[in-house]
Protein backbone atom coordinates (compact mmCIF):
# COMPACT_ATOMS: atom_id res chain seq x y z
CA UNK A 1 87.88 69.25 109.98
CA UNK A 2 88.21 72.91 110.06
CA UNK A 3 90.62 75.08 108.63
CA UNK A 4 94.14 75.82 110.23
CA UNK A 5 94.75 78.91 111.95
CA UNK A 6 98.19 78.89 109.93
CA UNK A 7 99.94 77.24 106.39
CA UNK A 8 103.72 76.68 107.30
CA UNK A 9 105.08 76.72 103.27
CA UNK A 10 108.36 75.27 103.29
CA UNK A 11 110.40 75.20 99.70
CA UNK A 12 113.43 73.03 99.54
CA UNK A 13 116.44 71.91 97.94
CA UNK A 14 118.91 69.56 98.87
CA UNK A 15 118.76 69.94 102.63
CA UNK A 16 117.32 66.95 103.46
CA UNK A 17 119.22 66.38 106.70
CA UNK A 18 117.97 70.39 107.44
CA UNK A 19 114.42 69.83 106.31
CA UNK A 20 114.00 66.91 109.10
CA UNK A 21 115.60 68.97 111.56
CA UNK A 22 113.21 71.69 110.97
CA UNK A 23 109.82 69.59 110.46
CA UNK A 24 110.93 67.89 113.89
CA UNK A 25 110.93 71.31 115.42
CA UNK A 26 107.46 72.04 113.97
CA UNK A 27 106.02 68.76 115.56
CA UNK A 28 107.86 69.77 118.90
CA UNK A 29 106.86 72.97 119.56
CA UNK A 30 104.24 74.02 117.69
CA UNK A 31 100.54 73.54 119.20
CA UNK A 32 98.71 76.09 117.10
CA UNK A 33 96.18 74.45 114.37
CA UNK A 34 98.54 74.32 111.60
CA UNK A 35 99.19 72.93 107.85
CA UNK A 36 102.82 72.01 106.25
CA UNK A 37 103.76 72.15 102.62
CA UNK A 38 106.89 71.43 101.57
CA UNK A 39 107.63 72.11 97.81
CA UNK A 40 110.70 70.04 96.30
CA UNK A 41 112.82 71.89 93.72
CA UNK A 42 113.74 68.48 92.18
CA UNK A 43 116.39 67.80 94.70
CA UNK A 44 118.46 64.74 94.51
CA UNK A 45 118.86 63.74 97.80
CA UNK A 46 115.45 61.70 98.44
CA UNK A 47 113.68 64.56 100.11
CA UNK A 48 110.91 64.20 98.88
CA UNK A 49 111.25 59.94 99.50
CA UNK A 50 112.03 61.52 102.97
CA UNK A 51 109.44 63.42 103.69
CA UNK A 52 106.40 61.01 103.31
CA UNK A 53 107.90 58.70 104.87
CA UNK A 54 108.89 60.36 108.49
CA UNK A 55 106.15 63.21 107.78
CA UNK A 56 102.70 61.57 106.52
CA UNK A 57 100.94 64.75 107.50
CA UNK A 58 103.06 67.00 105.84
CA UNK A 59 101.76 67.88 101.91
CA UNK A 60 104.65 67.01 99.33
CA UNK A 61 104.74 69.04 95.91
CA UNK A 62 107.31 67.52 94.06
CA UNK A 63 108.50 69.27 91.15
CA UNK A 64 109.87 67.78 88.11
CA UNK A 65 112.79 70.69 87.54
CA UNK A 66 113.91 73.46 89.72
CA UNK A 67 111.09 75.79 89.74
CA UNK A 68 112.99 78.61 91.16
CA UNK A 69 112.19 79.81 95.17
CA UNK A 70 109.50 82.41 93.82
CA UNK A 71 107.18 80.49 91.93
CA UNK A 72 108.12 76.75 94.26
CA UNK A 73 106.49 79.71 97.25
CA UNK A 74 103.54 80.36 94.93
CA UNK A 75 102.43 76.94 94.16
CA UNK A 76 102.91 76.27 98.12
CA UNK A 77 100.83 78.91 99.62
CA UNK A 78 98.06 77.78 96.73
CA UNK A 79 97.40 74.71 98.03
CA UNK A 80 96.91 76.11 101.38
CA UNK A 81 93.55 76.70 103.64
CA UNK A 82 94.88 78.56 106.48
CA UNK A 83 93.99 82.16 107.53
CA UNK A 84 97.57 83.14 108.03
CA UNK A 85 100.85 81.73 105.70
CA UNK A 86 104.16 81.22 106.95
CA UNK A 87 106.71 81.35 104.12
CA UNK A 88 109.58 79.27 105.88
CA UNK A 89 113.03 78.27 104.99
CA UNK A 90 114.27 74.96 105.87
CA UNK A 91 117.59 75.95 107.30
CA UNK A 92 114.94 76.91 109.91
CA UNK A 93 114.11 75.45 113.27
CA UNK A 94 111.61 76.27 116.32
CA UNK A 95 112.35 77.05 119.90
CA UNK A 96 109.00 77.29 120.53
CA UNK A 97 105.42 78.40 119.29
CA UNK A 98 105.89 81.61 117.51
CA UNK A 99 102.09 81.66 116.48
CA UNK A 100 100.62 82.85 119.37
CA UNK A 101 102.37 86.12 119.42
CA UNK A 102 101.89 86.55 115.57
CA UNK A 103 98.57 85.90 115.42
CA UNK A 104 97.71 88.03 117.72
CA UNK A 105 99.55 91.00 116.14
CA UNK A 106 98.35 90.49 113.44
CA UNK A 107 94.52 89.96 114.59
CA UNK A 108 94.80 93.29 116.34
CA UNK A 109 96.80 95.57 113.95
CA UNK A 110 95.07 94.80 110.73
CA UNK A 111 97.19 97.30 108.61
CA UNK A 112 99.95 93.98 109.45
CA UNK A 113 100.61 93.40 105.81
CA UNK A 114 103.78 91.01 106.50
CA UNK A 115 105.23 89.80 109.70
CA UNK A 116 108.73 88.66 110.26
CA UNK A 117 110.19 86.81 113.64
CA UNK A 118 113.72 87.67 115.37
CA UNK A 119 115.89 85.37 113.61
CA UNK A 120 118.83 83.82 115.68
CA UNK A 121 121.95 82.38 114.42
CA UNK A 122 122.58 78.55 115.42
CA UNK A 123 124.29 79.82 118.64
CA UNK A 124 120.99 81.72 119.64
CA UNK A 125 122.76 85.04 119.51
CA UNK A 126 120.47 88.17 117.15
CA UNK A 127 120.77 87.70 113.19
CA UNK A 128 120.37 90.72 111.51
CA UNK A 129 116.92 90.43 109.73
CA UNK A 130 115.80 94.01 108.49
CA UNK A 131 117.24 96.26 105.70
CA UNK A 132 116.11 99.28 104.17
CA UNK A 133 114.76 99.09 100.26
CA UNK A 134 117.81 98.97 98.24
CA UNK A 135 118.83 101.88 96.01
CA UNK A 136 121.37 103.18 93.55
CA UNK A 137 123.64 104.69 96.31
CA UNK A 138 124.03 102.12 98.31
CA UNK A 139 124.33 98.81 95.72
CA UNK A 140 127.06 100.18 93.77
CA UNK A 141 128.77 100.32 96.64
CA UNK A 142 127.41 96.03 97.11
CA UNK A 143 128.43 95.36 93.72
CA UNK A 144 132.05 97.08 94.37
CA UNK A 145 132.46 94.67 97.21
CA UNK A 146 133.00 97.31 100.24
CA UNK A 147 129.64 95.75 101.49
CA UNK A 148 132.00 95.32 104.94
CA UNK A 149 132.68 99.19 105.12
CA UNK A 150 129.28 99.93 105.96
CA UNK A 151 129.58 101.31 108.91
CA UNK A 152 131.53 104.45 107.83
CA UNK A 153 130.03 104.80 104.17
CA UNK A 154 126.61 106.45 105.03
CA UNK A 155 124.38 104.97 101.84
CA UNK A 156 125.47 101.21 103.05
CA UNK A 157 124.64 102.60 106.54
CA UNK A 158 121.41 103.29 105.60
CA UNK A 159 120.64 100.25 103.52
CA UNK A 160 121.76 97.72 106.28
CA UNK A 161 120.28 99.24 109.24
CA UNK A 162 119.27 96.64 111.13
CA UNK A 163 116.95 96.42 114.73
CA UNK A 164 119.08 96.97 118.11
CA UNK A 165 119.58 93.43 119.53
CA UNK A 166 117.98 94.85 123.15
CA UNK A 167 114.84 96.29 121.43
CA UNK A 168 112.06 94.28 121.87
CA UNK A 169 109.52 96.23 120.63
CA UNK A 170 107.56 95.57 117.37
CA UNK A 171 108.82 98.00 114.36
CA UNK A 172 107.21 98.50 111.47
CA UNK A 173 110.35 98.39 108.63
CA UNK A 174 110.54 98.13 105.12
CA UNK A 175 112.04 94.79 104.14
CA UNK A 176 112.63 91.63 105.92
CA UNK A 177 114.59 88.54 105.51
CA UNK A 178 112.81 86.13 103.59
CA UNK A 179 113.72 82.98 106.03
CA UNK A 180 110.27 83.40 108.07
CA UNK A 181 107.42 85.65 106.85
CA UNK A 182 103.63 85.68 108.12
CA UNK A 183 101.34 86.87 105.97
CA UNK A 184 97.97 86.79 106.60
CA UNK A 185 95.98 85.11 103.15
CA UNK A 186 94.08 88.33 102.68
CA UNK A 187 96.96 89.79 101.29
CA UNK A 188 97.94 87.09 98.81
CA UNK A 189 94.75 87.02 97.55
CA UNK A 190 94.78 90.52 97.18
CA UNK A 191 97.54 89.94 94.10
CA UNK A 192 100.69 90.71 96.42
CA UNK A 193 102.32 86.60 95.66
CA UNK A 194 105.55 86.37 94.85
CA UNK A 195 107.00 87.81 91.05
CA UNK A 196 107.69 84.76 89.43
CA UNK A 197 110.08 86.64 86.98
CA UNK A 198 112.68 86.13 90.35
CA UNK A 199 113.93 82.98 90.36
CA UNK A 200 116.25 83.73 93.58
CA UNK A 201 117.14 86.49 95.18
CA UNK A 202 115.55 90.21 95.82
CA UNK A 203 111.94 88.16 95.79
CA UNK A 204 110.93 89.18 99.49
CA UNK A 205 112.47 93.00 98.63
CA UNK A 206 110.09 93.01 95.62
CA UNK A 207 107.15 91.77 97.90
CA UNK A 208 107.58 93.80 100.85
CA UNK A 209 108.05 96.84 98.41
CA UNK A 210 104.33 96.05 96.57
CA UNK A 211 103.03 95.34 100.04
CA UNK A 212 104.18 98.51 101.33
CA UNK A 213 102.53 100.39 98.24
CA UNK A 214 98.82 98.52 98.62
CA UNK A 215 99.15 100.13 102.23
CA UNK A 216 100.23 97.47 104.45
CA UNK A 217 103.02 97.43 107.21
CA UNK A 218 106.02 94.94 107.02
CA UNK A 219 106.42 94.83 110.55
CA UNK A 220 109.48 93.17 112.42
CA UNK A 221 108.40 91.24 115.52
CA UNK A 222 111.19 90.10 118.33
CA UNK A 223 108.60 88.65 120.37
CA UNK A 224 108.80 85.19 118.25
CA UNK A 225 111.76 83.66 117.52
CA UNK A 226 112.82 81.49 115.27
CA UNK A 227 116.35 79.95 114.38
CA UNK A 228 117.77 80.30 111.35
CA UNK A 229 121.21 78.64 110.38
CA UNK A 230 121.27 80.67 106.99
CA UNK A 231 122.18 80.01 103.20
CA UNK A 232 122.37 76.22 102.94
CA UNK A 233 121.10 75.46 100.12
CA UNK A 234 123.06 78.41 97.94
CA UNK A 235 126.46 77.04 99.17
CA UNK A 236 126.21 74.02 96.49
CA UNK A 237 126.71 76.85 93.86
CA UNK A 238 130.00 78.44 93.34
CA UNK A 239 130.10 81.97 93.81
CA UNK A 240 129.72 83.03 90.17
CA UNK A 241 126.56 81.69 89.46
CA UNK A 242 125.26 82.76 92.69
CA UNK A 243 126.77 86.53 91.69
CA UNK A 244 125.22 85.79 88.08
CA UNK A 245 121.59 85.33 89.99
CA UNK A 246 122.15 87.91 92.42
CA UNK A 247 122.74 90.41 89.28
CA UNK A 248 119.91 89.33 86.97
CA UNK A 249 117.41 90.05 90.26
CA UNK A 250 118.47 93.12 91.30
CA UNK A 251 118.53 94.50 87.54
CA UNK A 252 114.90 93.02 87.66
CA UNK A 253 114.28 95.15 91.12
CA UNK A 254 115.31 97.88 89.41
CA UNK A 255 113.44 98.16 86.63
CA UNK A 256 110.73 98.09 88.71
CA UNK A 257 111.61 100.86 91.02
CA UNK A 258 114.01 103.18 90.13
CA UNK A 259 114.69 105.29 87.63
CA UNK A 260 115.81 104.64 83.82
CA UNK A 261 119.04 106.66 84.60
CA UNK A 262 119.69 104.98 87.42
CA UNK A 263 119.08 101.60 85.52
CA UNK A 264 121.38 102.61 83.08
CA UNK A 265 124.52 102.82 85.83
CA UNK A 266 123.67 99.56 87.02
CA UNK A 267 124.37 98.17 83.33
CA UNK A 268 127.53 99.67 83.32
CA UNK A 269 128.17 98.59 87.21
CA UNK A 270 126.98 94.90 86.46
CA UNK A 271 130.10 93.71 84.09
CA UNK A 272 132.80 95.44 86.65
CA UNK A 273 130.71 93.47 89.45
CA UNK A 274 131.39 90.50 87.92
CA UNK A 275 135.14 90.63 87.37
CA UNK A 276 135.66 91.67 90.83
CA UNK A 277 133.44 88.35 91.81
CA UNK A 278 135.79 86.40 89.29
CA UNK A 279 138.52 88.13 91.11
CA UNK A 280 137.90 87.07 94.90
CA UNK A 281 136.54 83.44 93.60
CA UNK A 282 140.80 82.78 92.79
CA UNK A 283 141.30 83.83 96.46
CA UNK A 284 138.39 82.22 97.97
CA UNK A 285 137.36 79.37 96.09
CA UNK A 286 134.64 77.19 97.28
C-alpha cells in the first residue's frame, strides 16, 4: 500500500462525543488518500475504548498522563507516512474535502511553509483565524483585560487583525489558529515540530514564528473550510488555571522573541494579570 497523500493528527481530551462527530466527518467527506492519528491525553471518558471500536482504521496513541497538546502533536505527526500533515482539533468537523485545494497550493507555491483553512463557527458564519505575532504593546493591554477594546486601542488593533469575511483570496499572514494546520512533512523534518517546553497555549505562535524565520509562508487559505466549534476541551478547567497556563506560555514566547526589557515588564504585568483573572472569576464563575 502506498503512502497517503495526507496524516490527519488529531490530539484529544475528553471530547469523546466531539471526537466521533469529527472522525464521522472525516469518513464522510473526505476522498483524498489519507491517515488518522488520534493521540489520547489520558482522558477519562473511554475515548480511546471509543475510538477502536467505531474507528478500526484510525491509529490510537494512548498516553498514560496528560502529555500536554505540544508534545501529544509531536508524537502524532511521528508516526505518520504522509507527504502533507494536518494538525487537527477535535472540536473540528468537515463540510467537505479540504485537501484538494490545499494540496494543490501547496504543490504549486513551495515557499507554503504552513497552511491554515477558513474556520467557521457551528452556525457556518467566518471565525476569526489570523492574528499578528504578539508583542509587548499589545499583551499588556490582553493581560489588563481590555482585550474587547480593540478596535479603538491601535496595538490590540494590530495584533487581532483578522482576514475580511468577503476576501477569498489566499494571504500569506503571520500566525494562524492552531485548530487546522497543513504542513507539508518537509518542514517538520526540517526541525520546525512543535516546542515541547509549551504544554498549551502560544504553541502554533511559536511555530509559525520559527517557520516564518527558516523562510516559509504561513499562508491563510478561505478556499477550504473547515468547522470549528472552538475551546471544548479547556472549558473543564476553571479560569485560573487556564490564566495560570496562558501566563507561563506567553512568558515562554517571550523569552524567545523579545527583548530582556521587555521580558522584564511582563514579570511585573504577570502578578496584576492574575488578580484581575481572580477578580472576574467572583463575577463569572464557571
Amino acid at each position: 500500500m502506498s503512502d497517503p497523500e495526507v496524516s490527519i493528527v488529531i490530539v484529544s481530551w475528553n471530547v469523546r462525543d466531539l471526537l466521533i462527530d469529527c472522525l464521522q466527518s472525516i469518513e464522510r467527506f473526505v476522498r483524498t488518500p489519507h491517515e488518522v492519528v488520534v493521540v489520547d491525553n489520558h482522558s477519562s471518558d473511554e475515548t480511546v475504548e471509543m475510538v477502536r471500536q467505531k474507528f478500526p482504521n484510525v491509529t490510537v496513541i494512548a498516553n498514560a498522563t496528560n502529555a500536554g497538546f505540544a508534545r501529544a502533536n509531536n508524537q502524532g505527526w511521528e508516526r505518520t507516512s504522509g507527504k502533507y500533515v494536518f494538525f487537527l482539533n477535535p472540536d473540528t468537523e468537515f463540510i467537505n474535502d479540504p485537501f484538494p485545494a490545499l494540496v494543490q497550493y501547496a504543490s504549486t507555491h513551495p515557499k507554503a511553509g504552513c497552511i491554515g483553512p477558513e474556520l467557521l463557527n457551528s452556525d457556518r458564519t467566518h471565525q476569526p483565524s489570523v492574528r499578528r505575532f504578539p508583542r509587548l504593546a499589545d499583551q499588556f493591554f490582553v493581560l489588563l483585560k481590555l482585550r474587547m477594546l480593540y478596535k479603538i486601542i491601535p496595538p490590540l488593533k494590530r495584533y487581532m487583525a483578522d482576514v475580511p469575511m468577503t476576501d477569498k483570496e489566499p494571504k500569506i499572514v503571520e500566525q494562524l489558529m492552531g485548530a487546522a494546520l497543513f504542513i507539508p512533512r518537509g518542514v517538520l523534518l526540517a526541525g520546525n515540530t512543535f516546542d515541547e517546553g509549551y504544554w498549551i497555549w502560544f504553541e502554533e505562535v511559536d511555530l509559525c514564528s520559527r517557520i516564518q524565520q527558516s523562510g516559509k509562508d504561513i499562508v491563510y487559505l478561505p478556499t477550504a473550510q473547515i468547522i470549528h466549534h472552538g475551546g471544548k476541551s479547556f472549558i473543564q478547567h476553571v479560569s485560573l488555571a487556564k490564566h495560570v497556563w496562558l501566563l507561563k506560555s506567553l512568558l515562554r514566547y517571550a523569552k524567545k522573541y523579545w527583548q530582556p526589557w521587555e521580558v522584564a515588564v511582563l514579570y511585573v504585568l504577570m502578578p496584576i494579570s492574575y488578580v484581575l483573572t481572580i477578580i472576574q472569576s467572583l463575577f463569572k464563575p464557571r
